[in-house]
PDB file of N, CA and C in Angstrom:
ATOM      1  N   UNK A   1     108.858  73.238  80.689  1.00  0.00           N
ATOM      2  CA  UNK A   1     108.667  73.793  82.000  1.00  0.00           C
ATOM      3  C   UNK A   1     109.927  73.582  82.796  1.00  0.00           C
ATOM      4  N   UNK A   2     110.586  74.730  83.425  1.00  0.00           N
ATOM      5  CA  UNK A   2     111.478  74.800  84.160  1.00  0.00           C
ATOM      6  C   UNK A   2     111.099  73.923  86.006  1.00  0.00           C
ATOM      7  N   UNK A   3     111.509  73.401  86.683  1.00  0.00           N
ATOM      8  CA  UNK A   3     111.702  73.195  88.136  1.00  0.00           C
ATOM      9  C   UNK A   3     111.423  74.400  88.976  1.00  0.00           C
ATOM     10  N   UNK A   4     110.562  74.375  89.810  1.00  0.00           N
ATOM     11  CA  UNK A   4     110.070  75.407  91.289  1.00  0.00           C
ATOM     12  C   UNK A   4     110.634  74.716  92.116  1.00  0.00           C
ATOM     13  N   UNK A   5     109.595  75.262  93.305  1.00  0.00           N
ATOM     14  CA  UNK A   5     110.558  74.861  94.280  1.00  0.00           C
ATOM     15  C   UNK A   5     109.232  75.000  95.211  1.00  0.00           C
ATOM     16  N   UNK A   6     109.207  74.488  96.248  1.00  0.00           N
ATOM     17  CA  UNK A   6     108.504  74.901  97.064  1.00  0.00           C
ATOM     18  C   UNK A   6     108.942  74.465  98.654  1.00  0.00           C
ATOM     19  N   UNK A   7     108.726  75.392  99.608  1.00  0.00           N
ATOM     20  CA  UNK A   7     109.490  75.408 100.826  1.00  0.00           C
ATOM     21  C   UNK A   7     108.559  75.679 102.302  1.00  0.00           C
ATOM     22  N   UNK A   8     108.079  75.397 102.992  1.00  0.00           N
ATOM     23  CA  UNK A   8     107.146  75.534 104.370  1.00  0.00           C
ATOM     24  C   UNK A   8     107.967  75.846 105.375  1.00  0.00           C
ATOM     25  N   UNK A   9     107.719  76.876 106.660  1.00  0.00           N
ATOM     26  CA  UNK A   9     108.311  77.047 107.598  1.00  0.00           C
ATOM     27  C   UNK A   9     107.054  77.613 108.753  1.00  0.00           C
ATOM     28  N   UNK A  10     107.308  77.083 110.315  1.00  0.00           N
ATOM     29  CA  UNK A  10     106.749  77.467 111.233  1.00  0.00           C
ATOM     30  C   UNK A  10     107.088  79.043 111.299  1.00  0.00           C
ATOM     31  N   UNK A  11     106.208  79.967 112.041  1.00  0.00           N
ATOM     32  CA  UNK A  11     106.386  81.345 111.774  1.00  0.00           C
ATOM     33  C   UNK A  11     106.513  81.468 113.828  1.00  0.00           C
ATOM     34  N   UNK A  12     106.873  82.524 113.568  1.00  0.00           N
ATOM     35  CA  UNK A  12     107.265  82.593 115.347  1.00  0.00           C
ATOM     36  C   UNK A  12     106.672  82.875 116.282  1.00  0.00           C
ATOM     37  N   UNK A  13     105.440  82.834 116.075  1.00  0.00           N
ATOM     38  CA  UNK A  13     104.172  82.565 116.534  1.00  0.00           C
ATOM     39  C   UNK A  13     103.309  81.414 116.073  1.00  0.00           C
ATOM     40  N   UNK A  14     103.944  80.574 116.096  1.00  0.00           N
ATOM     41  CA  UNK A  14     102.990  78.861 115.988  1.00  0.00           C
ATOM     42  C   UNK A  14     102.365  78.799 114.392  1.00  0.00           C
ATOM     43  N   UNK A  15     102.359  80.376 113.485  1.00  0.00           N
ATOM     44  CA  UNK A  15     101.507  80.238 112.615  1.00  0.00           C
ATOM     45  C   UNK A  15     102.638  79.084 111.171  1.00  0.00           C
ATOM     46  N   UNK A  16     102.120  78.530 110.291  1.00  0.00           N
ATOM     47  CA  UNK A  16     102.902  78.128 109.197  1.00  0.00           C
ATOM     48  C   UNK A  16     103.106  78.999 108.059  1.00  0.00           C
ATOM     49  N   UNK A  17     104.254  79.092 107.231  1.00  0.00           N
ATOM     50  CA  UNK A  17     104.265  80.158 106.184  1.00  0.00           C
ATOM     51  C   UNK A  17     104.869  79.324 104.876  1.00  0.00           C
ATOM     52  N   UNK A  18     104.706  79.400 103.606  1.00  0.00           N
ATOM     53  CA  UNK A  18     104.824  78.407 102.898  1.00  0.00           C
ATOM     54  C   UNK A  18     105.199  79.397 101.568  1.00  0.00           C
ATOM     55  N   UNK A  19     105.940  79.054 100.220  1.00  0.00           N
ATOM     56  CA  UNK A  19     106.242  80.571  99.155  1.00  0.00           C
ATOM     57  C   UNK A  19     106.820  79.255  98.111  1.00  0.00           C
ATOM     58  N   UNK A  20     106.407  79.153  96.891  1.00  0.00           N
ATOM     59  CA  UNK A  20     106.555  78.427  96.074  1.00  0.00           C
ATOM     60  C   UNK A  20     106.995  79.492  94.253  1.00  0.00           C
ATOM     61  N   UNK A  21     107.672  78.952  93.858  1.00  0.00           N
ATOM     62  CA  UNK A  21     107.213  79.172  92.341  1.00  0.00           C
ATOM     63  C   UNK A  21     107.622  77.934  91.154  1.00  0.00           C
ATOM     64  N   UNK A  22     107.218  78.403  90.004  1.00  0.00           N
ATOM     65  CA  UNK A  22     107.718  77.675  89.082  1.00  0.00           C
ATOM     66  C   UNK A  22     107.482  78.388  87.671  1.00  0.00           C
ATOM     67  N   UNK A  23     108.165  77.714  86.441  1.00  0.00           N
ATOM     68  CA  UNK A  23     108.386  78.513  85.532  1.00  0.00           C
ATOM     69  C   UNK A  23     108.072  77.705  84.409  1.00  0.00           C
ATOM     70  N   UNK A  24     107.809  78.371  83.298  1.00  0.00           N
ATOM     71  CA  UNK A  24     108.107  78.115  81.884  1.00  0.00           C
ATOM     72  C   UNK A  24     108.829  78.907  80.542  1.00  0.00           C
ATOM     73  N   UNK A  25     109.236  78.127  79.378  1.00  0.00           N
ATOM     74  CA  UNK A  25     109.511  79.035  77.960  1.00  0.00           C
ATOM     75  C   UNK A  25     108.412  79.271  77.345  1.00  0.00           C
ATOM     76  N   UNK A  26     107.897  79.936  76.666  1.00  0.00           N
ATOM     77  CA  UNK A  26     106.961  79.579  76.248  1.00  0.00           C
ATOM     78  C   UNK A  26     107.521  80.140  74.237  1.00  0.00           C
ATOM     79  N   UNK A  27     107.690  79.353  73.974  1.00  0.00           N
ATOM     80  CA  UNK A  27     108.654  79.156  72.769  1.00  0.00           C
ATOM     81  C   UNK A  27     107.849  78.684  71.699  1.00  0.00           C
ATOM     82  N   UNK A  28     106.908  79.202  70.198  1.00  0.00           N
ATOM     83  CA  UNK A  28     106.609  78.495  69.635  1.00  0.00           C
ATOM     84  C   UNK A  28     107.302  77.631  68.609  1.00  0.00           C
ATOM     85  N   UNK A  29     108.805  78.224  68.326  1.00  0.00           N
ATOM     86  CA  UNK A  29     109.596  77.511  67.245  1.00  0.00           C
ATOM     87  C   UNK A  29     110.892  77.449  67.938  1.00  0.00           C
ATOM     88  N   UNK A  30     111.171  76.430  69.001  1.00  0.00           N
ATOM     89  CA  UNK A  30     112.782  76.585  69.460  1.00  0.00           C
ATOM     90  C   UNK A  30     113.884  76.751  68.760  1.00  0.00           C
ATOM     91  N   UNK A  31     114.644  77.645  69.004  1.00  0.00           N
ATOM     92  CA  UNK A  31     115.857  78.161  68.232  1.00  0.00           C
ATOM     93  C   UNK A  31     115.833  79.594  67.345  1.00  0.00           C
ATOM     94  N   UNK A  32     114.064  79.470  67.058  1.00  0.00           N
ATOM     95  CA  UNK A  32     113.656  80.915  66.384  1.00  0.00           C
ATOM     96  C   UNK A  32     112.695  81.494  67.240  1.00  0.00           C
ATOM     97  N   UNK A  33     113.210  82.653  67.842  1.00  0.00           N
ATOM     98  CA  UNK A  33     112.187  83.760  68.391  1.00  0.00           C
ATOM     99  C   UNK A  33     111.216  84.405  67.641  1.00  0.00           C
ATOM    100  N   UNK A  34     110.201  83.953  68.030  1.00  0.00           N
ATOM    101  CA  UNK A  34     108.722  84.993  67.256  1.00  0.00           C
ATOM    102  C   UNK A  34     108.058  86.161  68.139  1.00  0.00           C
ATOM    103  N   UNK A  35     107.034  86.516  67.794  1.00  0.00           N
ATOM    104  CA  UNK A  35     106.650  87.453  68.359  1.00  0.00           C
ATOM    105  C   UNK A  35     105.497  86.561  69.004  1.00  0.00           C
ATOM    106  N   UNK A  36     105.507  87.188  70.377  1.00  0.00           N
ATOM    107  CA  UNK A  36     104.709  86.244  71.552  1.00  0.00           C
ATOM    108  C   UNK A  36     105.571  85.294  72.445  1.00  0.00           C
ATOM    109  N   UNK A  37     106.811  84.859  71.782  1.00  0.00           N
ATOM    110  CA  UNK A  37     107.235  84.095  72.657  1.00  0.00           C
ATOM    111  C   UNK A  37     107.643  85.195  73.913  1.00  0.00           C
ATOM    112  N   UNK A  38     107.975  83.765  75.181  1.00  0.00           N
ATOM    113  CA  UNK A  38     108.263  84.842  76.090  1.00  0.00           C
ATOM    114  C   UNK A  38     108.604  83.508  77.546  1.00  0.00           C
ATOM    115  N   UNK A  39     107.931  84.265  78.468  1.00  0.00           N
ATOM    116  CA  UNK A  39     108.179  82.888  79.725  1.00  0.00           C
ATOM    117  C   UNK A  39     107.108  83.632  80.068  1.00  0.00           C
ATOM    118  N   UNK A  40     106.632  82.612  81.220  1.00  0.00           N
ATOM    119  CA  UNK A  40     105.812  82.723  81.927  1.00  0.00           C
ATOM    120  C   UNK A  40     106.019  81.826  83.348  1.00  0.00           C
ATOM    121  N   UNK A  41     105.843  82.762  84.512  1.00  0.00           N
ATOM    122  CA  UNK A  41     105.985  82.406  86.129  1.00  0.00           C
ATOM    123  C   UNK A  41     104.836  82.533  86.642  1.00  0.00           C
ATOM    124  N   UNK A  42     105.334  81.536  87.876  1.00  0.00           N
ATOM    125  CA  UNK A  42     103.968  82.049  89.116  1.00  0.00           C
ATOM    126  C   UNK A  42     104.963  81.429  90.259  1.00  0.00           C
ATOM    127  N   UNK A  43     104.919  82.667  90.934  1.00  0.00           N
ATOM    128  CA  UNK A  43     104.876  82.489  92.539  1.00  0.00           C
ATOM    129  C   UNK A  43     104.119  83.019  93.651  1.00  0.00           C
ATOM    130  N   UNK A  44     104.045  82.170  94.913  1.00  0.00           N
ATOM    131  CA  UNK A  44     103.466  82.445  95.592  1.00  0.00           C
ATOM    132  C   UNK A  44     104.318  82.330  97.198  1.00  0.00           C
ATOM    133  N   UNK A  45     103.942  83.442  98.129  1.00  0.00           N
ATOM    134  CA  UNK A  45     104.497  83.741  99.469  1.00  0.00           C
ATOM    135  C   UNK A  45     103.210  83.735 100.441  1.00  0.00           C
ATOM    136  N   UNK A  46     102.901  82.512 101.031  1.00  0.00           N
ATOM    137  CA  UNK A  46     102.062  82.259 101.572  1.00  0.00           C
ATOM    138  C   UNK A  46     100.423  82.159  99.989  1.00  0.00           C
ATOM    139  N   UNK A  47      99.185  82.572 100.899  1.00  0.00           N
ATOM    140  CA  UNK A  47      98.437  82.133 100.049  1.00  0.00           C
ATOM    141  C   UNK A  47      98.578  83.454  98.742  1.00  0.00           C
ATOM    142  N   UNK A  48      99.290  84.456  98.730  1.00  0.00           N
ATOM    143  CA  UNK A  48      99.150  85.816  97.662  1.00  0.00           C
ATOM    144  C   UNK A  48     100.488  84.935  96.582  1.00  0.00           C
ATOM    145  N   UNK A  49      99.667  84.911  95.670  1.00  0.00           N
ATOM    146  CA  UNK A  49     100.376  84.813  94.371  1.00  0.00           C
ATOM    147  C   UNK A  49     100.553  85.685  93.190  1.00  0.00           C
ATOM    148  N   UNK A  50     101.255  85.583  92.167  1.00  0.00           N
ATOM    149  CA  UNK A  50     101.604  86.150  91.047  1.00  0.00           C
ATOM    150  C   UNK A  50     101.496  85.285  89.935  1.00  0.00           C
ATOM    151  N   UNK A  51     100.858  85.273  88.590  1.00  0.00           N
ATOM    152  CA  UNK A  51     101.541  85.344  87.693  1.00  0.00           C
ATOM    153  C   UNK A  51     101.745  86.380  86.565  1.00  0.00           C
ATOM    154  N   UNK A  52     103.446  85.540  86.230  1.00  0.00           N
ATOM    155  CA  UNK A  52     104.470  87.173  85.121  1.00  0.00           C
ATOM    156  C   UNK A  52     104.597  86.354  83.931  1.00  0.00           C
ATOM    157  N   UNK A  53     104.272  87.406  82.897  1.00  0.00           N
ATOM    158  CA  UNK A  53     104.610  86.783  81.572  1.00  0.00           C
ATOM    159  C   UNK A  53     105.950  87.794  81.362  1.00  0.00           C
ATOM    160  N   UNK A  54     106.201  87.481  80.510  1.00  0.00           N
ATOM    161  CA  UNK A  54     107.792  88.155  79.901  1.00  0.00           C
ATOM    162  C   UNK A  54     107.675  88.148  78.442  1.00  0.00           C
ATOM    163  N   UNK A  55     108.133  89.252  77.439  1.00  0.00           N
ATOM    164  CA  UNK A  55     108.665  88.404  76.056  1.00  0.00           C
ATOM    165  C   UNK A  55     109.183  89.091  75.545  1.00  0.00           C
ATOM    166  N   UNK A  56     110.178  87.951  74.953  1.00  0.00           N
ATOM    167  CA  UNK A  56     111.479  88.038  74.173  1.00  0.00           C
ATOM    168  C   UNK A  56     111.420  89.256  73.121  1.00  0.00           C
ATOM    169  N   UNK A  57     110.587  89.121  72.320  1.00  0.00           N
ATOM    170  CA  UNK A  57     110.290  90.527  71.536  1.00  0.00           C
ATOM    171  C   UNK A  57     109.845  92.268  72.243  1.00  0.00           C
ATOM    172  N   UNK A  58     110.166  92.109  73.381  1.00  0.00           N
ATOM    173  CA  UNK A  58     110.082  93.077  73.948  1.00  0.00           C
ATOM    174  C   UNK A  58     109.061  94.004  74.038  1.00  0.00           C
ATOM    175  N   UNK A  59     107.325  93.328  74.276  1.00  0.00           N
ATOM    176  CA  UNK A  59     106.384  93.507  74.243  1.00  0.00           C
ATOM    177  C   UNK A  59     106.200  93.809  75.489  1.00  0.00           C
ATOM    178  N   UNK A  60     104.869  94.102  76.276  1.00  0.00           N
ATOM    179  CA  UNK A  60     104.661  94.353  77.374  1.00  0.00           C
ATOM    180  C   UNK A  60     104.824  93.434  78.391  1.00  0.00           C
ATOM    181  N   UNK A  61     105.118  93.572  79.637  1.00  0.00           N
ATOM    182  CA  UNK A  61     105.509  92.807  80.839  1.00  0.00           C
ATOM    183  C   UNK A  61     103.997  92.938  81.212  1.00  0.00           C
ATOM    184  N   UNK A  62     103.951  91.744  81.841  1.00  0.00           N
ATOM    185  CA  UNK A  62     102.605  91.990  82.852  1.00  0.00           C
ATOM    186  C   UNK A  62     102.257  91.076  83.999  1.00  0.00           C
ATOM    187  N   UNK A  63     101.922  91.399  85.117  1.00  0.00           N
ATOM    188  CA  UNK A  63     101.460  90.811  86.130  1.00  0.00           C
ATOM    189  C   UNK A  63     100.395  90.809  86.718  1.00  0.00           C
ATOM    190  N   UNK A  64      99.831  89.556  86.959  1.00  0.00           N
ATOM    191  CA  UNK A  64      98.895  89.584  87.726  1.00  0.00           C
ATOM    192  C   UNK A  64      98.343  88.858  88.829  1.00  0.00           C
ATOM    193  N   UNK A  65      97.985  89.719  90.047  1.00  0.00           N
ATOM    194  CA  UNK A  65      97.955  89.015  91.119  1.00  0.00           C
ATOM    195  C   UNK A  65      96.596  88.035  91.690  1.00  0.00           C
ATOM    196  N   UNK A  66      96.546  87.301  92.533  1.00  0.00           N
ATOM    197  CA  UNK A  66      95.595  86.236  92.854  1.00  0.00           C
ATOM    198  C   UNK A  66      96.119  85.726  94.596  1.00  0.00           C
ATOM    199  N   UNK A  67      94.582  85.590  94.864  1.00  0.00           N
ATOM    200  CA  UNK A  67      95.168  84.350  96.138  1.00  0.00           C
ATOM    201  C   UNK A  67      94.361  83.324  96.253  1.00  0.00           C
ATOM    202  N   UNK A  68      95.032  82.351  96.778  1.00  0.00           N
ATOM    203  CA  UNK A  68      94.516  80.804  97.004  1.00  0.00           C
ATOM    204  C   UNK A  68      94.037  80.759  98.068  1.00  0.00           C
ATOM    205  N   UNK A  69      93.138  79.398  98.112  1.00  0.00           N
ATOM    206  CA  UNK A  69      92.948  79.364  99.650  1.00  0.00           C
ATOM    207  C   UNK A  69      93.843  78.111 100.703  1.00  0.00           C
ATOM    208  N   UNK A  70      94.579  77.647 100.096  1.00  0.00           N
ATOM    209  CA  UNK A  70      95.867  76.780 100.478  1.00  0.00           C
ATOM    210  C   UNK A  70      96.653  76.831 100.239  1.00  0.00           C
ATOM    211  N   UNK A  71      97.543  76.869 101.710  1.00  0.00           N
ATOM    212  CA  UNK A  71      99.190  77.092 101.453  1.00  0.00           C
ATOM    213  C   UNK A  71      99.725  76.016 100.067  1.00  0.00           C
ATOM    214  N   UNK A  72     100.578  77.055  99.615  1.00  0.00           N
ATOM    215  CA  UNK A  72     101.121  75.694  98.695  1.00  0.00           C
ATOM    216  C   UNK A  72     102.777  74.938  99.128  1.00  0.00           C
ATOM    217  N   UNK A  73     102.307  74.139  99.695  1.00  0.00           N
ATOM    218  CA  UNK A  73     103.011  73.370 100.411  1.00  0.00           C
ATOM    219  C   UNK A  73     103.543  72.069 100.097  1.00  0.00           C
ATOM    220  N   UNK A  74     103.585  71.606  98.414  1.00  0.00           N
ATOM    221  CA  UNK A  74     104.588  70.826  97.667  1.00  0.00           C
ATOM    222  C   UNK A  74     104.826  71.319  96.098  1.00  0.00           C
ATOM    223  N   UNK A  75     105.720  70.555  95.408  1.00  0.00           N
ATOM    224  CA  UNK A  75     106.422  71.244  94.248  1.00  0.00           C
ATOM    225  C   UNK A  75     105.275  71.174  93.606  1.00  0.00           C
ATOM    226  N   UNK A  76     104.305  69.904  93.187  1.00  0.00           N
ATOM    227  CA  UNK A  76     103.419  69.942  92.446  1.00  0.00           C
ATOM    228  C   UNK A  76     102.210  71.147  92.241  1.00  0.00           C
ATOM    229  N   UNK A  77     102.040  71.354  93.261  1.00  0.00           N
ATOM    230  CA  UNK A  77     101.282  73.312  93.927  1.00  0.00           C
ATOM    231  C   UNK A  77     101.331  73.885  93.169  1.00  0.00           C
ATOM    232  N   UNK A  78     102.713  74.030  93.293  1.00  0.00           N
ATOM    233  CA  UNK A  78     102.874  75.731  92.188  1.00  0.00           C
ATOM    234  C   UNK A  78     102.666  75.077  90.577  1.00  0.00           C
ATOM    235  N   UNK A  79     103.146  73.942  90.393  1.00  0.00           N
ATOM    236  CA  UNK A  79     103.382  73.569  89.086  1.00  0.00           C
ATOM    237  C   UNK A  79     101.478  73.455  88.195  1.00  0.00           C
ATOM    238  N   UNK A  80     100.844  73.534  89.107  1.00  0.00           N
ATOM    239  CA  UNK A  80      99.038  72.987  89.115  1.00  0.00           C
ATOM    240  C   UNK A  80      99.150  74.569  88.922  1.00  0.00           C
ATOM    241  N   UNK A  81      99.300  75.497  89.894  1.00  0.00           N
ATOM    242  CA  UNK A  81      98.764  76.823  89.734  1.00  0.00           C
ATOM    243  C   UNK A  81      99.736  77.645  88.275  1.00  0.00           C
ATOM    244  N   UNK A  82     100.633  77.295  87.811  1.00  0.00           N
ATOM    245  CA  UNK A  82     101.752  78.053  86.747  1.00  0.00           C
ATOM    246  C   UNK A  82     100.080  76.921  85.143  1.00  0.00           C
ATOM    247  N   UNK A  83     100.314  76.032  85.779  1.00  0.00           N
ATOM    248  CA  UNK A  83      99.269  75.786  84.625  1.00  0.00           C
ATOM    249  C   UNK A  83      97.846  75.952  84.356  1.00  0.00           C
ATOM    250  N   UNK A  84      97.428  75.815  85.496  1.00  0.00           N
ATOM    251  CA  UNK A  84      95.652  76.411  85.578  1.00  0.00           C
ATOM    252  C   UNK A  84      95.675  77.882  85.769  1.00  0.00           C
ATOM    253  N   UNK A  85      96.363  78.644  86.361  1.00  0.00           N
ATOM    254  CA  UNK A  85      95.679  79.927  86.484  1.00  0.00           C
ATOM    255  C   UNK A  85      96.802  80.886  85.543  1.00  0.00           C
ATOM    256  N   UNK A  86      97.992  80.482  85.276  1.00  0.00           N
ATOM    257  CA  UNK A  86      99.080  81.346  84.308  1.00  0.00           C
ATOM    258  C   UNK A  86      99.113  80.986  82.622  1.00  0.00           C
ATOM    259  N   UNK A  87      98.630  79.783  82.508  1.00  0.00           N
ATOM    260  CA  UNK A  87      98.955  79.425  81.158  1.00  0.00           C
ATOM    261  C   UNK A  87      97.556  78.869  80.433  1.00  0.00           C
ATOM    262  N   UNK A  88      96.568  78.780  81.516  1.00  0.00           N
ATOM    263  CA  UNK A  88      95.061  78.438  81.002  1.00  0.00           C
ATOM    264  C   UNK A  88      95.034  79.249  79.672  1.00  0.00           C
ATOM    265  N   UNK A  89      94.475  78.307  78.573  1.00  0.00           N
ATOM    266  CA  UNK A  89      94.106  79.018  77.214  1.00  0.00           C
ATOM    267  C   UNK A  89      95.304  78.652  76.252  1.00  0.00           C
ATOM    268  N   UNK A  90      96.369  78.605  76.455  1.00  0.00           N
ATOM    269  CA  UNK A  90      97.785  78.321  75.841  1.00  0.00           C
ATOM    270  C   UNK A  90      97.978  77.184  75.423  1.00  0.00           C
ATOM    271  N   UNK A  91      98.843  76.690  73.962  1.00  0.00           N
ATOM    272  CA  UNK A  91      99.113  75.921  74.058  1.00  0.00           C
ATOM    273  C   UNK A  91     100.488  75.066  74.573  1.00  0.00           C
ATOM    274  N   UNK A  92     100.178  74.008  74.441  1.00  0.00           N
ATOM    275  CA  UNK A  92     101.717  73.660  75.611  1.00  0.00           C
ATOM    276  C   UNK A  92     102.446  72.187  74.539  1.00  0.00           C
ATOM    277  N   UNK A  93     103.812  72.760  74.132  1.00  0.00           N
ATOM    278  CA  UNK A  93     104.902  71.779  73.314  1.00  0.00           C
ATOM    279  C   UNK A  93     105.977  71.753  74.591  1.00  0.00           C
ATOM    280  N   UNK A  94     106.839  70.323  74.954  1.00  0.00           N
ATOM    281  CA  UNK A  94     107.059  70.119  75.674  1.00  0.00           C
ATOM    282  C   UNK A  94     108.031  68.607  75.308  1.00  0.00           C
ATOM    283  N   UNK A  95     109.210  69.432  75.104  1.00  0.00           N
ATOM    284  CA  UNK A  95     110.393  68.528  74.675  1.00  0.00           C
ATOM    285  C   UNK A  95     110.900  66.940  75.055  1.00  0.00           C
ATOM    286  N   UNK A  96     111.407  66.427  74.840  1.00  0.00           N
ATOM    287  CA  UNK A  96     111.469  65.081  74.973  1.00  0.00           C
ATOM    288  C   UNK A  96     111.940  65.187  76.644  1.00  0.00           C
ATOM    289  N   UNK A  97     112.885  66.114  77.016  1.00  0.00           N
ATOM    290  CA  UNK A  97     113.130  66.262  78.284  1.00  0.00           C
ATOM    291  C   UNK A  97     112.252  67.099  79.558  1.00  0.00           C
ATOM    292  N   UNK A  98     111.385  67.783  79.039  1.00  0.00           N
ATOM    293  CA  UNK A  98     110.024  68.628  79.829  1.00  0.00           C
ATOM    294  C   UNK A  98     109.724  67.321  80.722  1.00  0.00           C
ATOM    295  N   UNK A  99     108.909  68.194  81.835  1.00  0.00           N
ATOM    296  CA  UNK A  99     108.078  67.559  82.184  1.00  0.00           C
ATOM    297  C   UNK A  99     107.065  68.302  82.841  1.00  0.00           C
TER     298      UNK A  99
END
């Protein structure tokens, strides 16, 4: 799993606005590309989120959207939502340096 980010700001009307993402490889044999590998994201701009798969074998792109009912308003956020709602069902290998 790659590093997100997540960032909060007052809006100019008193309201708060908050936009996070984070990422993964999703690699079953590192160094050899198979079919399925790919990445997989999720971000979110306020409570409307995304998650995007990608893959390397040049299979279909796809997205799909969702909303929460809390701003996500620390790194761990997005990193909870890239794994419960983007990668639910998957399995997850995760290098000596992952976290």
């Amino acid at each position: 799993m790659h590093a997100g980010g997540a960032k909060g700001s007052g809006g100019s009307e008193g309201g708060v606005h908050a936009s996070c993402w984070f990422n993964a490889e999703c690699i079953a044999s590192p160094g050899r590309a198979k079919r399925g590998d790919g990445f997989v994201d999720v971000g979110c701009k306020d409570r409307d989120c995304a998650c995007s798969w990608r893959y390397i074998d040049n299979g279909p792109d796809a997205k799909v959207p969702f909303t929460i009912d809390a701003l996500p308003t620390e790194h761990d956020d997005c990193k909870t939502l890239l794994l419960e709602r983007c990668m639910s069902g998957m399995s997850l290998y995760q290098s000596d340096g992952g976290s």
